[in-house]
Protein backbone atom coordinates (compact mmCIF):
# COMPACT_ATOMS: atom_id res chain seq x y z
CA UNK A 1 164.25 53.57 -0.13
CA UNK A 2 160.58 53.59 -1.26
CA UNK A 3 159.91 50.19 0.44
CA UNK A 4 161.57 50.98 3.52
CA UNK A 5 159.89 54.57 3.47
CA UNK A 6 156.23 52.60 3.31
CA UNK A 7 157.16 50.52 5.88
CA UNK A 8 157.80 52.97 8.45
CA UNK A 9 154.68 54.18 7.47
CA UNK A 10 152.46 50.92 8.58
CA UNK A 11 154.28 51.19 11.57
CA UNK A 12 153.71 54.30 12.49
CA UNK A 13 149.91 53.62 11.29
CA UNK A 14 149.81 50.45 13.62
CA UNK A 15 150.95 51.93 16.57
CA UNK A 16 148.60 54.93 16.12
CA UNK A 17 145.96 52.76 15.87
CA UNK A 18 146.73 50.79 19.06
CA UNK A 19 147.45 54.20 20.61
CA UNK A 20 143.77 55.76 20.26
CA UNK A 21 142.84 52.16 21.38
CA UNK A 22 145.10 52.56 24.97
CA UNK A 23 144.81 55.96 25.19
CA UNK A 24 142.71 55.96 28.14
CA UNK A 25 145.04 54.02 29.67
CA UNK A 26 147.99 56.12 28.99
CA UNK A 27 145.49 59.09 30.13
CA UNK A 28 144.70 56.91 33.57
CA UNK A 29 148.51 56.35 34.47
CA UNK A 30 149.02 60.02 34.26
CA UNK A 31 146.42 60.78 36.34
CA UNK A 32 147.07 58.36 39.19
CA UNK A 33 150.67 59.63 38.61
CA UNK A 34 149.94 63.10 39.12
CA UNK A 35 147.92 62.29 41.98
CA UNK A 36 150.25 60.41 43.71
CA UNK A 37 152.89 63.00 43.31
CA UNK A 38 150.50 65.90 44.59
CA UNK A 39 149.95 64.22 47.65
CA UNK A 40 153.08 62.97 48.35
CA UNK A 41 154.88 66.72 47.51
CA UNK A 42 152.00 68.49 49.67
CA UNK A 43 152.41 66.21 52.50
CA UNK A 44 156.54 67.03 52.89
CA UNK A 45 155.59 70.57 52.04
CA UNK A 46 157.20 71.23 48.64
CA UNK A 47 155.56 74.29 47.09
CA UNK A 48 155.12 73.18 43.50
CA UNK A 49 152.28 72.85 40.53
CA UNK A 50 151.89 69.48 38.94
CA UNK A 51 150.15 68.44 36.15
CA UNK A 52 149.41 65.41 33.69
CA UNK A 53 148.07 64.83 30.23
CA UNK A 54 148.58 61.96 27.69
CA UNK A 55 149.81 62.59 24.32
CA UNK A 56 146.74 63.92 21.59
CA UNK A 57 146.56 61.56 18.77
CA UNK A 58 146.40 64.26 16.41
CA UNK A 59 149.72 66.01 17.84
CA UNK A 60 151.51 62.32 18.47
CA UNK A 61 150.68 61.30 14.91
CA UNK A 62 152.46 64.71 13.07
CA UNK A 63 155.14 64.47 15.50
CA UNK A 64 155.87 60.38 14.52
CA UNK A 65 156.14 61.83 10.57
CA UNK A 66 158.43 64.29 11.65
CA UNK A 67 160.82 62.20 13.72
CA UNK A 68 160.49 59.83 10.66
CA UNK A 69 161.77 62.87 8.46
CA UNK A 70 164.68 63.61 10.57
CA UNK A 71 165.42 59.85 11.10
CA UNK A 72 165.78 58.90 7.91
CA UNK A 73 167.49 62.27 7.04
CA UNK A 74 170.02 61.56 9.55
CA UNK A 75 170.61 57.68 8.68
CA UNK A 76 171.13 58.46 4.93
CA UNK A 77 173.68 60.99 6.14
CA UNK A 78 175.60 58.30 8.06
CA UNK A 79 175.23 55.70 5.38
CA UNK A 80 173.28 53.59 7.70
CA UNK A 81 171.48 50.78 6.15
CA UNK A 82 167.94 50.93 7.75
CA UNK A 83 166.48 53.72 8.05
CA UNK A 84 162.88 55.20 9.48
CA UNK A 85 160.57 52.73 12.14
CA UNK A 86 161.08 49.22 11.95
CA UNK A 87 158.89 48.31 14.45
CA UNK A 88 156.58 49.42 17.25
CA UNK A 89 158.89 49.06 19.55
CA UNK A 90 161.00 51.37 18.05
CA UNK A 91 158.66 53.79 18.42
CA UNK A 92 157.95 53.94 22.18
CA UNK A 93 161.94 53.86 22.38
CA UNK A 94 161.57 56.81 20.55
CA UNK A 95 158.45 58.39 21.87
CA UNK A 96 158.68 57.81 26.25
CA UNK A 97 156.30 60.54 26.98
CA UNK A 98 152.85 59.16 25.99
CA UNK A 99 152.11 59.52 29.09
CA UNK A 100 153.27 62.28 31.14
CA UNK A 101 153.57 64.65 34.38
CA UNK A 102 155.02 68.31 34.89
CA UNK A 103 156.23 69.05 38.50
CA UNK A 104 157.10 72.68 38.45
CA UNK A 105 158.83 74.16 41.66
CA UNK A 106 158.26 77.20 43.29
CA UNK A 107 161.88 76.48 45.14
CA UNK A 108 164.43 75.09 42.15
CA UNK A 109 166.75 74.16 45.27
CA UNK A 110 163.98 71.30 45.94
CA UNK A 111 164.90 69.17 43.03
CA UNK A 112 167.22 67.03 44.90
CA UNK A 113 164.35 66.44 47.54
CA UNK A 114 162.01 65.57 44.68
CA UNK A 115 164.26 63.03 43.17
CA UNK A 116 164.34 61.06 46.30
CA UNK A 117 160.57 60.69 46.63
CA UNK A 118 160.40 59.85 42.94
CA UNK A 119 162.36 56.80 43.72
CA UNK A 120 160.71 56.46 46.79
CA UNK A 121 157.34 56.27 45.22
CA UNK A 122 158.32 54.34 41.81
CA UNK A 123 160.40 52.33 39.93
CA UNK A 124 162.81 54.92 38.52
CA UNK A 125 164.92 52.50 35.36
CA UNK A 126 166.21 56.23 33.72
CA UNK A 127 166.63 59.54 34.53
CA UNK A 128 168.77 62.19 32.56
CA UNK A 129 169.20 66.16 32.99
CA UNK A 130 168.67 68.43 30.34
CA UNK A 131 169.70 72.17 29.71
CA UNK A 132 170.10 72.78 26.22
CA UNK A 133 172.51 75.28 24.69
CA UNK A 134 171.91 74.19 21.19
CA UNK A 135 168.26 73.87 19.68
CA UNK A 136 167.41 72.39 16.33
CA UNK A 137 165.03 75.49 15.25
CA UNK A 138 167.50 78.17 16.54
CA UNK A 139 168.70 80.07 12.99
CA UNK A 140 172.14 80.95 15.79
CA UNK A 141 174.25 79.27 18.56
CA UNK A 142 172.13 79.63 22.04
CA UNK A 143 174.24 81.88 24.40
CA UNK A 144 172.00 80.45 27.33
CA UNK A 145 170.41 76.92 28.33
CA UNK A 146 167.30 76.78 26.48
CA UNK A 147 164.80 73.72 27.86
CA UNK A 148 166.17 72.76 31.39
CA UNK A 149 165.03 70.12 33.23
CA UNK A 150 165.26 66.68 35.11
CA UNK A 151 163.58 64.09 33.41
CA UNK A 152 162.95 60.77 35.24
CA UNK A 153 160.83 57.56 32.85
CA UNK A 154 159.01 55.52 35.64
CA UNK A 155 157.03 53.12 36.71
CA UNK A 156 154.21 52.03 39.43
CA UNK A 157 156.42 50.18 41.90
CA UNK A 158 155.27 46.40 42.14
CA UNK A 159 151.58 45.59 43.47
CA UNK A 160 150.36 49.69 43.88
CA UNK A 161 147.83 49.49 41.40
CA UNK A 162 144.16 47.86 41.89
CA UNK A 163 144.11 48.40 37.97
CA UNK A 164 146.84 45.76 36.49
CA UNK A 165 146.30 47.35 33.24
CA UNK A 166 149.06 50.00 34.81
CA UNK A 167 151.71 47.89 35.96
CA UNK A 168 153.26 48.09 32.55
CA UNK A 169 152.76 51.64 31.96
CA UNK A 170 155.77 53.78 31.59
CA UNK A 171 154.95 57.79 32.73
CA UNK A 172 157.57 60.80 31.91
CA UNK A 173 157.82 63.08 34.63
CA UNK A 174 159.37 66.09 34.32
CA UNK A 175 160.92 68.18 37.15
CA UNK A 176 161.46 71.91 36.47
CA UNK A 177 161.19 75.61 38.03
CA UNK A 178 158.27 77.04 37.46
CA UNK A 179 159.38 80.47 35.94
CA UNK A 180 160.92 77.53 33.65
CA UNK A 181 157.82 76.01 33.36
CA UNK A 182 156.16 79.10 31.52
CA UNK A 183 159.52 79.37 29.24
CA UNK A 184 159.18 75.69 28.12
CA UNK A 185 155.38 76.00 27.21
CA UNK A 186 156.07 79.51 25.02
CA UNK A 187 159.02 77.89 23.39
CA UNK A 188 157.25 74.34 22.74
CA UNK A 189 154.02 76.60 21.18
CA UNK A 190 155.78 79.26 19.40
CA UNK A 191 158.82 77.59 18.64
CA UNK A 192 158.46 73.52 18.53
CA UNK A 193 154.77 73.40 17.16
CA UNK A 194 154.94 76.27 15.46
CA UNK A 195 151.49 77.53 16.33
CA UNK A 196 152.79 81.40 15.72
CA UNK A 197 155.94 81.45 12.65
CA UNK A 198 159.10 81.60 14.64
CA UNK A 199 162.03 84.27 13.47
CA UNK A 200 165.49 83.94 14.42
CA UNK A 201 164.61 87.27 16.14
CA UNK A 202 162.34 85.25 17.91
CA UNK A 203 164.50 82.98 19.48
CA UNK A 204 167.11 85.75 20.12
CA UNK A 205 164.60 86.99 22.62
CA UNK A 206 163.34 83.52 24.09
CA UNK A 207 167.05 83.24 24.89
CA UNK A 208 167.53 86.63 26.95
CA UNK A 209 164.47 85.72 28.46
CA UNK A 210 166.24 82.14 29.34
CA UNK A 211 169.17 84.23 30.48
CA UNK A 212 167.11 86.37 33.25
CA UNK A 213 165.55 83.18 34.70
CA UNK A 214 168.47 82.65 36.05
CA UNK A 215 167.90 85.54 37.97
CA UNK A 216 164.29 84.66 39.08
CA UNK A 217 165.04 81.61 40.65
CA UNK A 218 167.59 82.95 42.51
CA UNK A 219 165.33 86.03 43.94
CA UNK A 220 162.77 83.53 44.30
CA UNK A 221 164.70 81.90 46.92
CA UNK A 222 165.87 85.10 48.19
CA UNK A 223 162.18 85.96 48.76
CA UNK A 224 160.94 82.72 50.53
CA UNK A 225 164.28 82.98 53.14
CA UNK A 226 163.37 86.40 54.22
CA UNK A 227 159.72 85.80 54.93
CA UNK A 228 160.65 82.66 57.42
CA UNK A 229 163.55 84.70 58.52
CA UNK A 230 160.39 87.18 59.57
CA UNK A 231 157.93 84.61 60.89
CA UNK A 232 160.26 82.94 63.64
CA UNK A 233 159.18 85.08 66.49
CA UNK A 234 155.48 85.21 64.84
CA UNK A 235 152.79 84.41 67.40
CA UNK A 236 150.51 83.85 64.78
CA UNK A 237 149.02 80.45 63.11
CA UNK A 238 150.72 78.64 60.43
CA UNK A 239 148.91 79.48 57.15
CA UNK A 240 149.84 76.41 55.20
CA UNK A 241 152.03 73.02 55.46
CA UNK A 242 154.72 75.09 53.71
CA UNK A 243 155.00 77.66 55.74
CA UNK A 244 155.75 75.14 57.96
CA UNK A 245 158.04 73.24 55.98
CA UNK A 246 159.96 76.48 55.28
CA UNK A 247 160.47 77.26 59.03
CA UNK A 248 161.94 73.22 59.13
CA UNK A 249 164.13 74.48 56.89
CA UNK A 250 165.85 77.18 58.26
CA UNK A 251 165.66 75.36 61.83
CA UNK A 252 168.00 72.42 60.16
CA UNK A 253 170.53 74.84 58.99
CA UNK A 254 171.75 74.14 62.34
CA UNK A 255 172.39 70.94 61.52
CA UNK A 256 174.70 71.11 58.70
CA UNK A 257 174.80 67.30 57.78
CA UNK A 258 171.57 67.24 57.80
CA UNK A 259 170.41 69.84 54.99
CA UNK A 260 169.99 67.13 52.03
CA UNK A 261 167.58 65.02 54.33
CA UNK A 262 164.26 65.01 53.70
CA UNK A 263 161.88 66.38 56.08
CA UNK A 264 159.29 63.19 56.28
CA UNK A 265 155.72 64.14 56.40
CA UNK A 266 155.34 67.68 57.20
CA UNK A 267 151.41 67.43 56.80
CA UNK A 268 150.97 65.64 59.60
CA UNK A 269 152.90 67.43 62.15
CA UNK A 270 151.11 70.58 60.81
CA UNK A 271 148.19 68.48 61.67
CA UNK A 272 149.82 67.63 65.17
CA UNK A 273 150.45 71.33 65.90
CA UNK A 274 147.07 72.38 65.96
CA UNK A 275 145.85 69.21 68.06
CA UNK A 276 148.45 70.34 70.71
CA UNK A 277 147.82 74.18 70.21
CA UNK A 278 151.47 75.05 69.15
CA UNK A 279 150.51 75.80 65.51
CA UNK A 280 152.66 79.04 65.29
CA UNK A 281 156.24 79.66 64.40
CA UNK A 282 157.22 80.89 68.55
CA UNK A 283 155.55 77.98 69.90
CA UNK A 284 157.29 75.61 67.47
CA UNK A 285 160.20 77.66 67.55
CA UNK A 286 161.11 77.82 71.29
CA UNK A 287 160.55 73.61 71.15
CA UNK A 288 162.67 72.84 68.58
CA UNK A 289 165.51 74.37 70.27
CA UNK A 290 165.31 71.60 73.32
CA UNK A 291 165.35 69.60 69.90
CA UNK A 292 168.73 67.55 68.84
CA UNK A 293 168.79 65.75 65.01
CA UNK A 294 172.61 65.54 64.67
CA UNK A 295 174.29 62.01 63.99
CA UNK A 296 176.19 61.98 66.76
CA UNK A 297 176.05 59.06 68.38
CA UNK A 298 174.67 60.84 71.64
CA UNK A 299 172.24 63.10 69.53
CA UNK A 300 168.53 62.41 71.27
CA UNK A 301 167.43 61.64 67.16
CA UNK A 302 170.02 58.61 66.98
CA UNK A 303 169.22 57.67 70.75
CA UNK A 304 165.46 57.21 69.60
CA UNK A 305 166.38 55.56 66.15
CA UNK A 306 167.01 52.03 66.96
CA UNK A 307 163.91 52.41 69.36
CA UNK A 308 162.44 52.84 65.31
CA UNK A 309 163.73 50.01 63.50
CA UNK A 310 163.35 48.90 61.27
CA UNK A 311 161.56 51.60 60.22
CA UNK A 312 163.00 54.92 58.91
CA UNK A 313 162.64 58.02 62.13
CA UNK A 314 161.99 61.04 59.52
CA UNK A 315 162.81 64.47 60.85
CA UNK A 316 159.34 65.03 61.37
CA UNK A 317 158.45 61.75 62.74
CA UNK A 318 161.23 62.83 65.54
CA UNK A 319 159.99 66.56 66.05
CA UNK A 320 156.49 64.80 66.65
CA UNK A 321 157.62 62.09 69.02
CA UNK A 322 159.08 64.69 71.31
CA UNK A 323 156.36 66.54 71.12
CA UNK A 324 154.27 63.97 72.57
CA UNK A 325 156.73 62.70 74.56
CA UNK A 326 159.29 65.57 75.74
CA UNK A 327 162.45 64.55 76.73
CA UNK A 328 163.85 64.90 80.38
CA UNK A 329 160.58 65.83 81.23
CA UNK A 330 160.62 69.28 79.81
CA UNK A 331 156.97 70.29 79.18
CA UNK A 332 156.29 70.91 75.23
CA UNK A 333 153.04 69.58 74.95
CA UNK A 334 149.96 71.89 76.91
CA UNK A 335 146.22 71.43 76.62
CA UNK A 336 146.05 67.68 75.81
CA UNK A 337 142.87 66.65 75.79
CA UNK A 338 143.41 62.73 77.06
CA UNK A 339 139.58 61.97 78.37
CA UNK A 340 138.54 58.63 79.89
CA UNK A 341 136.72 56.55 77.71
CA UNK A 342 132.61 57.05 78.77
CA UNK A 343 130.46 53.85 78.71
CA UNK A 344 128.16 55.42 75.73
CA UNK A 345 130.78 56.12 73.53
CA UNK A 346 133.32 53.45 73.59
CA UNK A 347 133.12 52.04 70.47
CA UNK A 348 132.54 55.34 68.82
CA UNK A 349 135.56 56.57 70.14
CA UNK A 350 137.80 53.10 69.60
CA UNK A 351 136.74 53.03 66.05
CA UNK A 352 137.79 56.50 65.15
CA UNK A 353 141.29 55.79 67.21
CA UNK A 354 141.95 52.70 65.12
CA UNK A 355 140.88 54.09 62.03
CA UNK A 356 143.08 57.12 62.32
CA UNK A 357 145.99 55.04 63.75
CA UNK A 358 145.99 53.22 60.24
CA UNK A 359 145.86 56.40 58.39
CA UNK A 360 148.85 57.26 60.07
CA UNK A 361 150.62 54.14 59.74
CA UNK A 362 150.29 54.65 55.89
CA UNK A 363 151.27 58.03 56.13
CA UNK A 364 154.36 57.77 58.00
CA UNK A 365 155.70 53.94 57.34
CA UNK A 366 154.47 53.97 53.81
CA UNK A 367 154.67 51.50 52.27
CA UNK A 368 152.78 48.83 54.60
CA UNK A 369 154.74 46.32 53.68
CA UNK A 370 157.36 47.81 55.89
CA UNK A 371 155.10 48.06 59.06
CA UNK A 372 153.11 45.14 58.59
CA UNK A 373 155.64 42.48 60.34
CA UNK A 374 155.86 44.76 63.29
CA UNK A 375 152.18 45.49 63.92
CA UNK A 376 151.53 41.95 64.11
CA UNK A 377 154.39 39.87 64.97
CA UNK A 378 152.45 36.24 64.69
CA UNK A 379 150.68 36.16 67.63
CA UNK A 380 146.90 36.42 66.64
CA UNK A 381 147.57 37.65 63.15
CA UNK A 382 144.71 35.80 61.59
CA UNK A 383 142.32 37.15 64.03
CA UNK A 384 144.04 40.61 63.43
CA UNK A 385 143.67 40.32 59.55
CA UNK A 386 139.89 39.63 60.00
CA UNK A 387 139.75 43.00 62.01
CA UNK A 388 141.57 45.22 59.24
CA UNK A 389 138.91 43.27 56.69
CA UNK A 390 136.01 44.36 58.57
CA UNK A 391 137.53 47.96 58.89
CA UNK A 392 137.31 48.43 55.37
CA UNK A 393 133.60 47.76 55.31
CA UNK A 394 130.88 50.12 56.25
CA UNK A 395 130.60 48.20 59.75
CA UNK A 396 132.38 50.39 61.32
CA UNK A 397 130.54 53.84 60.43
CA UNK A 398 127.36 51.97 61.15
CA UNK A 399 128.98 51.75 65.20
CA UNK A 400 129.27 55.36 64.97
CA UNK A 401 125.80 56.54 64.66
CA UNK A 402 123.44 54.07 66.10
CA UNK A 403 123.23 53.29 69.97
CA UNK A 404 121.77 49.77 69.43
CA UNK A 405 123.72 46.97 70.96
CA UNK A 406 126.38 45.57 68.27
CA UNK A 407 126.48 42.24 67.14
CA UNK A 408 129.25 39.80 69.17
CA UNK A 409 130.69 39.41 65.84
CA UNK A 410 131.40 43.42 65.28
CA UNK A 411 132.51 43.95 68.96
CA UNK A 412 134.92 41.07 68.81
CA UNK A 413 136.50 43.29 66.14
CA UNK A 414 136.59 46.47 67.78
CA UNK A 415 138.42 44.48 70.85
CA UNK A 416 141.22 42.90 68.63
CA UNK A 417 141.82 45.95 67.21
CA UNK A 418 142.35 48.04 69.98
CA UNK A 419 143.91 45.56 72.33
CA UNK A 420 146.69 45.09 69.25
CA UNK A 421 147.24 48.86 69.64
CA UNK A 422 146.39 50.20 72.65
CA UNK A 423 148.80 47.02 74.24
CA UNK A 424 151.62 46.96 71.70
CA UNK A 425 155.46 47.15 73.03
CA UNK A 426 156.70 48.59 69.73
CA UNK A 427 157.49 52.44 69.60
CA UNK A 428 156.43 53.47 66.21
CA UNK A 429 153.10 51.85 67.37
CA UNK A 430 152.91 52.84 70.22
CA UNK A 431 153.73 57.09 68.91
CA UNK A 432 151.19 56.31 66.10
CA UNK A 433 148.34 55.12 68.40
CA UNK A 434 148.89 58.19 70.79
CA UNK A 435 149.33 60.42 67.86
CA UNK A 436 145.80 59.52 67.02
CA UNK A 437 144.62 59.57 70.41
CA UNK A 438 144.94 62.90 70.75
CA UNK A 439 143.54 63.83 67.32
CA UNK A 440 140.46 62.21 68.14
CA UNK A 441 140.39 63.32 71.71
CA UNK A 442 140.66 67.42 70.06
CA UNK A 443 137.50 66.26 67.50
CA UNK A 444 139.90 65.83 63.84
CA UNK A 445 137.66 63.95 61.69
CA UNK A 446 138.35 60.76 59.98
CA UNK A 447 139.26 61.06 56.64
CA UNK A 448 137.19 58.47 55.15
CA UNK A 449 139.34 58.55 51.27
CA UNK A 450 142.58 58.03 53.36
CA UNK A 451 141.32 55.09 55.53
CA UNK A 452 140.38 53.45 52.35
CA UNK A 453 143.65 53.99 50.73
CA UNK A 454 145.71 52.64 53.90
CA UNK A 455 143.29 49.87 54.30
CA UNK A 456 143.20 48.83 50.34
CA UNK A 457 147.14 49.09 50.39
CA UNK A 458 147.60 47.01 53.61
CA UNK A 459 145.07 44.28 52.88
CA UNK A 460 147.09 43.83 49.75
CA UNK A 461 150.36 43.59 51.28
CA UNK A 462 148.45 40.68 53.73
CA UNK A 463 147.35 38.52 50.76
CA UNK A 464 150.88 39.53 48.94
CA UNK A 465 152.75 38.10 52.82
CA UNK A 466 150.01 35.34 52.70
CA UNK A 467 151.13 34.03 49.31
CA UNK A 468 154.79 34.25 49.90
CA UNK A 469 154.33 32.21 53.52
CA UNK A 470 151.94 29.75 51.27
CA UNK A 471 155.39 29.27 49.07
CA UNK A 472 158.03 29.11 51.38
């Protein structure tokens, strides 16, 4: 018992010490986790607050001794024959939350649309939902759930990462409410670390307090329905993406098959509806209603859909096609700007259009993998490839703000570029290169951070096709 006792204990004294040695690693892959999931969330308009942290040392450490405690309590109990941490490994089977986000939702009803674009965005291996009724400090049985949440262990899908030190990183993210959010941080400080001594009194009033969240979610909901329900005749601007999003959702009640699908990117039609000048809830309102996104066979959505493929035609991607292109000629769209190109400003103007166009790509195809075969089909690829490389330099900005003549090399680029788009036969090009047309035509600015994102992540899946053509 001794020996296997003092064992356990150079394990756990190993790992720690390779711990403080990775922690900035663990610390990074939350980070770029969190970030990701920000975006992503923002950009389909689900209200939420996320966070990140890796595990402290000091907190990690005291909690190893105490699982330790209760591990060997537990296998003594059962008779078991080895008892406490044989290994490092496991500990991280033990410990999965070294590093780790919180999403917590405004709208608890959005969990479901979370959990798809968690296993959209990574590689999900596990994924469990907890809601307690029983809790190890609680001196009496819990009447109500205590911790609830979905918990989903992930990973950065294949090739995401500039920083391979990631790739093997596992991140904890947790999905939960956020009036749950605030329970789970009192309990886990006055209860689990006990920061504050704990009563069973205590925990009798932690678990009415559980009891009346209940409650609060479901007025919470309440509360966001009857503000859309108000905003539908509003002739006023959209505030925020979610306002948005929230009007999408009422609009594809009338759809019932259609309620568990996500909405797509909602941050870009947002974007799209002040470009056009339809940013409020009436002008929205009275298009969506010449607006079909049944599954019937003769619904205008699944008319348009194999005019998509192979890529996916998100709800929004739809709403944003008709909107620059109306159906049966009905006029949605007023006010677009769509100016002939002037002699002074050609390449000022092409350059922002492409640019934009492969922001939009990213946003809306993601991941480029996906829309890479069907931007360039073969034909001129290499010369294409060249152009997306000399995108990504400074080249480009340098067009923008001097009136010099440009070097054969640099104009060759801007030609190959725009000729790909401007003369491509494939819809979701073809709505992407308009799309930005008219963004740039309105003045929108290019988003420099976003162009380098698309442009990193699509010169990657090049050298990834490159290798795989190399092999076959």
């Amino acid at each position: 018992m001794p020996f296997e006792a003092d064992k356990s204990i150079k394990v756990i004294n190993e790992f720690m010490r390779e711990y403080k040695k990775d922690k900035e690693i663990y610390a990074l892959a939350a980070k770029k986790a969190e970030d990701l999931c920000a975006e992503v969330l923002k950009r389909e308009s689900v209200e939420c607050i996320v966070t990140s942290r890796a595990k402290d040392p000091e907190s990690l450490e005291k909690k190893l001794h105490e699982r330790l405690r209760k591990r060997q309590e537990t296998e003594a109990s059962a008779c078991k024959e080895k008892k406490g941490y044989g290994s490092i490994d496991d500990i991280r089977g033990d410990i999965a939350d070294l590093a780790g986000v919180r999403i917590s939702l405004y709208l608890p009803r959005k969990k479901s649309h979370v959990e798809k674009i968690l296993r959209r965005e990574f590689e999900v291996p596990w994924n469990l939902s907890l809601g307690e009724k029983e809790n190890a400090q609680a001196t009496q049985p819990r009447l109500f759930p205590g911790y609830c949440a979905d918990h989903y262990r992930v990973f950065f899908k294949k090739d995401s990462m500039k920083d391979k030190r990631l790739d093997t990183r596992m991140v904890e993210i947790q999905v939960v409410s956020v009036l749950r959010h605030v329970w789970a941080q009192i309990q886990h400080d006055r209860v689990y670390k006990q920061l504050i001594p704990t009563t069973g009194e205590d925990i009798r009033i932690l678990d009415a307090l559980s009891s009346l969240l209940y409650t609060g979610d479901f007025v919470l909901d309440q509360l966001f329905d009857s503000q859309i329900s108000r905003s539908k005749p509003d002739g006023t601007s959209f505030k925020s993406v979610y306002q948005l999003g929230s009007l999408l959702g009422q609009w594809i009640e009338n759809f019932p098959e259609r309620q568990d699908d996500n909405l797509g990117d909602v941050q870009s039609l947002f974007t799209l509806l002040r470009a056009v000048r339809m940013n409020t809830p009436k002008a929205l309102w009275g298009a969506l209603k010449n607006m079909d996104i049944s599954l019937s066979q003769t619904s205008d959505y699944m008319v348009l859909v194999p005019k998509y493929e192979p890529l996916h035609l998100s709800i929004s991607n739809y709403i944003m096609h008709r909107i620059i292109w109306p159906r049966d000629d009905q006029c949605i769209v007023q006010n677009i700007n769509r100016p002939e190109l002037k002699t002074v400003n050609d390449n000022r103007y092409k350059v922002n259009v492409i640019a934009n166009a492969f922001i939009l790509l990213d946003q809306l195809f993601s991941p480029p993998s996906e829309w890479l075969p069907l931007l360039y089909p073969g034909r001129d690829a290499k010369r294409q490839e060249e152009g997306i490389k000399w995108m990504s330099t400074g080249k480009p900005w340098t067009v923008c703000h001097r009136t010099i003549p440009l070097h054969k090399a640099d104009q060759k680029n801007i030609d190959v570029l725009w000729h790909c788009f401007d003369q491509h036969h494939k819809e979701p090009i073809r709505f992407v290169f308009t799309f930005s047309r008219i963004l740039v035509a309105e003045g929108f600015s290019t988003d420099r951070t976003l162009l380098d994102k698309s442009l990193s992540l699509l010169i990657h899946a090049i050298e990834i096709s490159a290798i795989f053509s190399k092999g076959s």
